[in-house]
PDB file of N, CA and C in Angstrom:
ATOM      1  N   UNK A   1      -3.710 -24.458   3.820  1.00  0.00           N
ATOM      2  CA  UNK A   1      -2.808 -23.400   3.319  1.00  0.00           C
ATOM      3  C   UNK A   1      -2.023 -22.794   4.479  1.00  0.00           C
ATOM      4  N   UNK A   2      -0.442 -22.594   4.088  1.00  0.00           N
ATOM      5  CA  UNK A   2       0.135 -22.457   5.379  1.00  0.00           C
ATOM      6  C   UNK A   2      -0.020 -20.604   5.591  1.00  0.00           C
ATOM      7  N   UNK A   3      -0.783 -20.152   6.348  1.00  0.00           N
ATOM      8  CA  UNK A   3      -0.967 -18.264   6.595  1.00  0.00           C
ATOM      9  C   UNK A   3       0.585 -17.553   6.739  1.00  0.00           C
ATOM     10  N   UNK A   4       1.836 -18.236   7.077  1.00  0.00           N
ATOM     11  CA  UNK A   4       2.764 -17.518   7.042  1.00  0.00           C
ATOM     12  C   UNK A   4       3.703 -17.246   5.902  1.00  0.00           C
ATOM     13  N   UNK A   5       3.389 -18.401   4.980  1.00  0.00           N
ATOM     14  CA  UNK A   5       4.082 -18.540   3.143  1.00  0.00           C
ATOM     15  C   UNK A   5       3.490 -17.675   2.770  1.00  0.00           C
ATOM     16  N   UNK A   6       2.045 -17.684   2.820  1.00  0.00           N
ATOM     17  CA  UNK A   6       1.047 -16.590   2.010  1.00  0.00           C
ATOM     18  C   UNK A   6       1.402 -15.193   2.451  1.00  0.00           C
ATOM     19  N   UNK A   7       1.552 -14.857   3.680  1.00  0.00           N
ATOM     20  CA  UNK A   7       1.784 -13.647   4.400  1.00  0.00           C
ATOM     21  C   UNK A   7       3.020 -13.092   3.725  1.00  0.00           C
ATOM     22  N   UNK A   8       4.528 -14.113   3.802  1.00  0.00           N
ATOM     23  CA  UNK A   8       5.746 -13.530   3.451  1.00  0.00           C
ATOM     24  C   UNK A   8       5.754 -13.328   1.801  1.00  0.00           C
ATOM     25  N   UNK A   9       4.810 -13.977   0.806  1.00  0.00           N
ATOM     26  CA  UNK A   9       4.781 -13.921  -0.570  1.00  0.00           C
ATOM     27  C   UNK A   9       4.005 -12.803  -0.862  1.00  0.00           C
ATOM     28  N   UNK A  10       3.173 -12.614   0.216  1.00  0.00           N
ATOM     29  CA  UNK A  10       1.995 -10.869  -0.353  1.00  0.00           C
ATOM     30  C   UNK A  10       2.602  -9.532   0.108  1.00  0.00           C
ATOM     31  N   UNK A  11       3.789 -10.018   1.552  1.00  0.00           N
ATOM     32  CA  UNK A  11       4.073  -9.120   1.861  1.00  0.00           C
ATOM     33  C   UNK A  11       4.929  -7.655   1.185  1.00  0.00           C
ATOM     34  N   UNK A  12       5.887  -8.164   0.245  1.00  0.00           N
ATOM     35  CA  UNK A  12       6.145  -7.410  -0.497  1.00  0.00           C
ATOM     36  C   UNK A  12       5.397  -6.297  -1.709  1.00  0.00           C
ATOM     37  N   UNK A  13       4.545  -6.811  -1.747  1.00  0.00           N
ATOM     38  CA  UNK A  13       3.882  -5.855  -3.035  1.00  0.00           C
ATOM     39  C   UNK A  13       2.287  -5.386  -2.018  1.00  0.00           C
ATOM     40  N   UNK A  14       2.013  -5.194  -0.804  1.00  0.00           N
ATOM     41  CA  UNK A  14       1.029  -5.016   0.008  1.00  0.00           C
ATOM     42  C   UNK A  14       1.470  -3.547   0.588  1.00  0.00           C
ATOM     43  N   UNK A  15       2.705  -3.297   1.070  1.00  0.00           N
ATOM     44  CA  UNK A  15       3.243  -2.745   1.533  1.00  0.00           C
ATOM     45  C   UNK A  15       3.158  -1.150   0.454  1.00  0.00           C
ATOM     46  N   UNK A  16       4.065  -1.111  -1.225  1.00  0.00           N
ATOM     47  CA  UNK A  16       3.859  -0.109  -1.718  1.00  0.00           C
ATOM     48  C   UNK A  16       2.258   0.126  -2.126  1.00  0.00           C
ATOM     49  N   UNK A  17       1.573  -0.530  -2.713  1.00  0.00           N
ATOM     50  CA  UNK A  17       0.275  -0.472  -2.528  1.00  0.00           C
ATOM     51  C   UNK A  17      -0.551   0.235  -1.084  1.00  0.00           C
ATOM     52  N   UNK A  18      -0.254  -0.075  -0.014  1.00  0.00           N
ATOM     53  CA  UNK A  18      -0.910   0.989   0.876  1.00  0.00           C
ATOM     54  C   UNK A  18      -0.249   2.305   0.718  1.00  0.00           C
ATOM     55  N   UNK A  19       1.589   2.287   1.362  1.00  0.00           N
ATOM     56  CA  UNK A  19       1.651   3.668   0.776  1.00  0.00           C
ATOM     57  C   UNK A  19       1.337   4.227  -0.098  1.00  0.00           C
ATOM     58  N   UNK A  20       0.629   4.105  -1.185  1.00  0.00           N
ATOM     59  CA  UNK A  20       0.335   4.411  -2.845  1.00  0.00           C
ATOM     60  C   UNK A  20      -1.504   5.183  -2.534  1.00  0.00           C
ATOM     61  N   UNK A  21      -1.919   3.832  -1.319  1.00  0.00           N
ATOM     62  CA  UNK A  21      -3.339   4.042  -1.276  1.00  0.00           C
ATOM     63  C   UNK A  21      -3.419   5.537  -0.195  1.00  0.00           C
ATOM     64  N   UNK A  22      -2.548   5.740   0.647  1.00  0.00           N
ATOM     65  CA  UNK A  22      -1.765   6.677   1.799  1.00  0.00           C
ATOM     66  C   UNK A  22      -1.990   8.165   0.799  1.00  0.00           C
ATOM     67  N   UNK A  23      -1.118   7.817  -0.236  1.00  0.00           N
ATOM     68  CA  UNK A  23      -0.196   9.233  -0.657  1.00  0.00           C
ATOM     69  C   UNK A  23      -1.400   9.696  -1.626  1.00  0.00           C
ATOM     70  N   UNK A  24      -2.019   8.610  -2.138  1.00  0.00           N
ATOM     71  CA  UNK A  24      -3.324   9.205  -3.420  1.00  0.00           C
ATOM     72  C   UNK A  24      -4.646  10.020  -1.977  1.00  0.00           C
ATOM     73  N   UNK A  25      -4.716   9.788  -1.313  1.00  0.00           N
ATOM     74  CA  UNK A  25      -5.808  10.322  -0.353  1.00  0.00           C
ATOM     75  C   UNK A  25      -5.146  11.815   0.223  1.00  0.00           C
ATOM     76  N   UNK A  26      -3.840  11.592   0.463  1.00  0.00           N
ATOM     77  CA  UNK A  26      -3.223  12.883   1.132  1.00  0.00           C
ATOM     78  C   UNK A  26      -3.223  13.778  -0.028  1.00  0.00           C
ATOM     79  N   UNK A  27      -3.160  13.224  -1.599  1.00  0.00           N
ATOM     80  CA  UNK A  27      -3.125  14.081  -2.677  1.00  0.00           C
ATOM     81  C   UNK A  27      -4.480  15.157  -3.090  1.00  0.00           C
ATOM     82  N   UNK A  28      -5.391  14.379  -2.471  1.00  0.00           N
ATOM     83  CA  UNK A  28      -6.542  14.255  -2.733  1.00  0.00           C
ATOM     84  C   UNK A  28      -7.220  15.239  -1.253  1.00  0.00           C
ATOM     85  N   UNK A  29      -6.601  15.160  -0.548  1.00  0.00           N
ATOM     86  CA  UNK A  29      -6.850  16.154   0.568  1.00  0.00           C
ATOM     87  C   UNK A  29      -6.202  17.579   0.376  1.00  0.00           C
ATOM     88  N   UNK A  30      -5.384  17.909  -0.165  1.00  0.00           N
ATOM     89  CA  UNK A  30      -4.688  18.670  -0.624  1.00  0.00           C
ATOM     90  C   UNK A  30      -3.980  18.632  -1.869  1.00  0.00           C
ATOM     91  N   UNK A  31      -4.780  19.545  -3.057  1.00  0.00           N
ATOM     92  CA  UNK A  31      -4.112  20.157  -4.436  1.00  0.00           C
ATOM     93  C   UNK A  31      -3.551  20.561  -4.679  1.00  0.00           C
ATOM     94  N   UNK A  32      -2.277  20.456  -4.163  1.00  0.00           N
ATOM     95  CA  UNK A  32      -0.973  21.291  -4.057  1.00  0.00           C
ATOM     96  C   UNK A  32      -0.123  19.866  -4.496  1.00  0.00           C
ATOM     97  N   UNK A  33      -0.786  18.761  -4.014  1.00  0.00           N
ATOM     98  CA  UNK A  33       0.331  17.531  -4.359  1.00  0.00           C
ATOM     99  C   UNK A  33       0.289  17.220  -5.904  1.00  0.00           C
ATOM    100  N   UNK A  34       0.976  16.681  -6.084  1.00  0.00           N
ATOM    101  CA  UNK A  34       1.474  15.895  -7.757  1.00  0.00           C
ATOM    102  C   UNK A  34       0.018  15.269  -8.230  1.00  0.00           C
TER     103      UNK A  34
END
């Protein structure tokens, strides 16, 4: 399996998913967020 096809095909949807995983913890640190 070539690691750089796989890399450039996950890379897009990996990316909002962490910010998502980012912004739910900062929400979650503070109840003031959405």
């Amino acid at each position: 399996m070539d690691l750089e096809k796989i890399s450039h095909r996950v890379a897009p949807w990996v990316l909002p998913i962490l910010l998502l995983a980012v912004w739910c913890c900062q929400a979650r640190k503070n109840r003031t967020a959405i």
